[in-house]
C-alpha atoms as a PDB file:
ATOM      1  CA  UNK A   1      -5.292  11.525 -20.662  1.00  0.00           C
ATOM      2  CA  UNK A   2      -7.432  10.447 -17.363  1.00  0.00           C
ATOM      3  CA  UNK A   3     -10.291  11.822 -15.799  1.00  0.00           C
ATOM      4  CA  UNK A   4     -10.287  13.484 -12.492  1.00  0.00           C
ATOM      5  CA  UNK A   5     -12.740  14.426 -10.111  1.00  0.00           C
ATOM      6  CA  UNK A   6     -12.937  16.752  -7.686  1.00  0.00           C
ATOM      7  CA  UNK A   7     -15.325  18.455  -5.101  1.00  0.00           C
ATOM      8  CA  UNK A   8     -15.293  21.309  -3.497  1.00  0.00           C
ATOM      9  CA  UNK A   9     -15.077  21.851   0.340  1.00  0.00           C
ATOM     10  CA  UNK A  10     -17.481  24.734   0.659  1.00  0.00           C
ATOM     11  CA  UNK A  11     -20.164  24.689  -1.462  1.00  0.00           C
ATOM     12  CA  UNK A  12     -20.044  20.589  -2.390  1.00  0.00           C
ATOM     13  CA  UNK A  13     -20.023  21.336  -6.306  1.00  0.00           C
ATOM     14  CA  UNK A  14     -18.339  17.990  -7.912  1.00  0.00           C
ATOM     15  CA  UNK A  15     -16.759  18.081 -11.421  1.00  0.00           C
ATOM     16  CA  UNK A  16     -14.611  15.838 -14.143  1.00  0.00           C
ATOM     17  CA  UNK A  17     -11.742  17.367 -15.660  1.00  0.00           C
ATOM     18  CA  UNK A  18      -9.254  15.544 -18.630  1.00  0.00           C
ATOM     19  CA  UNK A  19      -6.010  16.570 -17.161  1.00  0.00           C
ATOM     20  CA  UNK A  20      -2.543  15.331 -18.489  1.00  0.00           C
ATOM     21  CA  UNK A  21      -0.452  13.191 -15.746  1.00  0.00           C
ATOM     22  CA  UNK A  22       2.213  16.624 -15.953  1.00  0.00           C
ATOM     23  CA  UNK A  23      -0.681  19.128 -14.932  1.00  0.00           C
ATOM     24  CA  UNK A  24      -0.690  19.793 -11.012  1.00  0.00           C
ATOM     25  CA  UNK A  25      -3.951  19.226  -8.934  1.00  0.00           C
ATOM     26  CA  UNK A  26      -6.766  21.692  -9.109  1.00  0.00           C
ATOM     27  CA  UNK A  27      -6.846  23.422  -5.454  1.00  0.00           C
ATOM     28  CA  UNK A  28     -10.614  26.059  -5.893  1.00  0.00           C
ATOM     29  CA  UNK A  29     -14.065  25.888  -7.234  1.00  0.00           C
ATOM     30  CA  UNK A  30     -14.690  27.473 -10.290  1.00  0.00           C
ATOM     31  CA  UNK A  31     -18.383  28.079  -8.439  1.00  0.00           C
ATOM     32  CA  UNK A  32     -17.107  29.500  -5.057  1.00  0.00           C
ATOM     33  CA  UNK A  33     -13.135  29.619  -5.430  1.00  0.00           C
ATOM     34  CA  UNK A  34     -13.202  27.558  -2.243  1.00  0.00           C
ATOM     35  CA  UNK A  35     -10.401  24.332  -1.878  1.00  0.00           C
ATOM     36  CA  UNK A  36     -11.370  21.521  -3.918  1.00  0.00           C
ATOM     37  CA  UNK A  37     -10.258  17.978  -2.988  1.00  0.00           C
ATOM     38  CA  UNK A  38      -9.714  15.267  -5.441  1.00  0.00           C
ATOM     39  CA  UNK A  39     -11.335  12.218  -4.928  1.00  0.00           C
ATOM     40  CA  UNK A  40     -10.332   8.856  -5.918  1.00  0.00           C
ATOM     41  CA  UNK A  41     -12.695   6.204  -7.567  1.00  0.00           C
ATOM     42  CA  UNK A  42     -11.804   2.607  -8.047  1.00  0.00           C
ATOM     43  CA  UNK A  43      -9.818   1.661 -11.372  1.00  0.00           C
ATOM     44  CA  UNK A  44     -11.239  -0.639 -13.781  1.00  0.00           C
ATOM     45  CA  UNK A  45      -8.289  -2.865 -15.187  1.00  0.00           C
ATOM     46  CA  UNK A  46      -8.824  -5.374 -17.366  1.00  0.00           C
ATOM     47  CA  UNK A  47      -5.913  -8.381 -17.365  1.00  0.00           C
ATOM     48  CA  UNK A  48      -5.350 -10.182 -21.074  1.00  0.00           C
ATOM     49  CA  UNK A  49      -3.707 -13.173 -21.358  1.00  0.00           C
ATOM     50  CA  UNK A  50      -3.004 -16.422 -19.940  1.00  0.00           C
ATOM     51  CA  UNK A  51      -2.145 -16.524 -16.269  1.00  0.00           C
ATOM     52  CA  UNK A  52      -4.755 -14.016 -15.126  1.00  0.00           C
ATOM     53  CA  UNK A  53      -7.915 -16.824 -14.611  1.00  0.00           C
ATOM     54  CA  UNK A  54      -8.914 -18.649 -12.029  1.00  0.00           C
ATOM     55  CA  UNK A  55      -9.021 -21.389 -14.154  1.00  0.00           C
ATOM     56  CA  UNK A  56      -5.553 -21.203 -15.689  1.00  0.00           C
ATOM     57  CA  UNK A  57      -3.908 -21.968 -12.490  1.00  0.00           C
ATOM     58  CA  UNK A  58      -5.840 -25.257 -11.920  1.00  0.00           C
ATOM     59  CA  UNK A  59      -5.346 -29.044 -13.008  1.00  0.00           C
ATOM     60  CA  UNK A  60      -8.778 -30.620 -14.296  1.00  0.00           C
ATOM     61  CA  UNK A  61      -9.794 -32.269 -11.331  1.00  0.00           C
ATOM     62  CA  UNK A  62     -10.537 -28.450 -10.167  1.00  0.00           C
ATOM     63  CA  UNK A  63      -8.783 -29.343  -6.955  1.00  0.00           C
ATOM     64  CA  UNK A  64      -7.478 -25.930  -5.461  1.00  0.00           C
ATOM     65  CA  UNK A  65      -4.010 -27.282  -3.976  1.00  0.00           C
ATOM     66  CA  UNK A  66      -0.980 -28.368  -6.891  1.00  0.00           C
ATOM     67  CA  UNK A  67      -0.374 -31.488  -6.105  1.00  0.00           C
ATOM     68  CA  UNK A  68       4.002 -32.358  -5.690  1.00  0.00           C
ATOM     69  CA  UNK A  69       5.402 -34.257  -8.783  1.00  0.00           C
ATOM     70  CA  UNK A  70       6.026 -38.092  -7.843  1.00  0.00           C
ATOM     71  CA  UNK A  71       9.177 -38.998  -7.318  1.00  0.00           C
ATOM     72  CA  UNK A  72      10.513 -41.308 -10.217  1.00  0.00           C
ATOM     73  CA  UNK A  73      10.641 -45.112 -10.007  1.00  0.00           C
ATOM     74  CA  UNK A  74      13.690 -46.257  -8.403  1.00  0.00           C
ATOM     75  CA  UNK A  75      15.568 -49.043 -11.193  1.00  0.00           C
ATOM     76  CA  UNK A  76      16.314 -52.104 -10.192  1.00  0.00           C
ATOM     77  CA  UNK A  77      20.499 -52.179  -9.100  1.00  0.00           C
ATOM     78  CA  UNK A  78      21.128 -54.739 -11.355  1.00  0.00           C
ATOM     79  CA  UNK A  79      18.964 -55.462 -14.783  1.00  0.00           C
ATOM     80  CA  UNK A  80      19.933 -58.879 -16.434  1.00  0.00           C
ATOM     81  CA  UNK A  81      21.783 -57.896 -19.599  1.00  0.00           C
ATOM     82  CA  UNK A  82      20.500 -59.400 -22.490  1.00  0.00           C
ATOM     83  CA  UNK A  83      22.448 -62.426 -23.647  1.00  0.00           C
ATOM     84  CA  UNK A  84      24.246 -62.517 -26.786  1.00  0.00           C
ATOM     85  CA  UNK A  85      24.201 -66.251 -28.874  1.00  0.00           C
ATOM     86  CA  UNK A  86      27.587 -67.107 -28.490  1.00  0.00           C
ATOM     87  CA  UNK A  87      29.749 -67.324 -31.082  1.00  0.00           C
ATOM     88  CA  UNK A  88      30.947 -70.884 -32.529  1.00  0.00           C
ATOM     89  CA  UNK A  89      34.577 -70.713 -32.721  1.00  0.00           C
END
């Protein structure tokens, strides 16, 4: 369950609370029983995995722009076939 916390408008006194996702908001100060507001704190997140690096995007020349696939090598219209001995009749 996450952590909230909250502060109240009056007096200023700031508390956690563990609160399920289902519970509604908190609205007065258990000090005062003024109106609390919840405030909002950045969220750590941690990504796993492949994909998430700065480094797993990247070839190892470290240059920052992907570089287009070259195109293939035309073939020649015509390649010589191989010749065949020919046969004694």
């Amino acid at each position: 369950m996450p952590t909230y916390a909250y502060a109240c408008k009056d007096c200023g006194h700031a508390f956690d609370i563990v609160q399920s996702f289902s519970d509604s908001s908190l609205t007065s100060c258990p000090e005062c029983q003024g109106a609390l507001r919840k405030k909002f704190n950045s969220v750590g997140v941690v990504f796993k995995g492949s994909g998430f690096y700065r480094t797993d995007s990247r070839d190892a020349k470290g240059s920052t722009v992907s570089a287009a696939p070259a195109a293939p090598a035309a073939a020649p219209a015509s390649a010589p076939a191989a010749s065949a001995p020919a046969a004694a009749s």
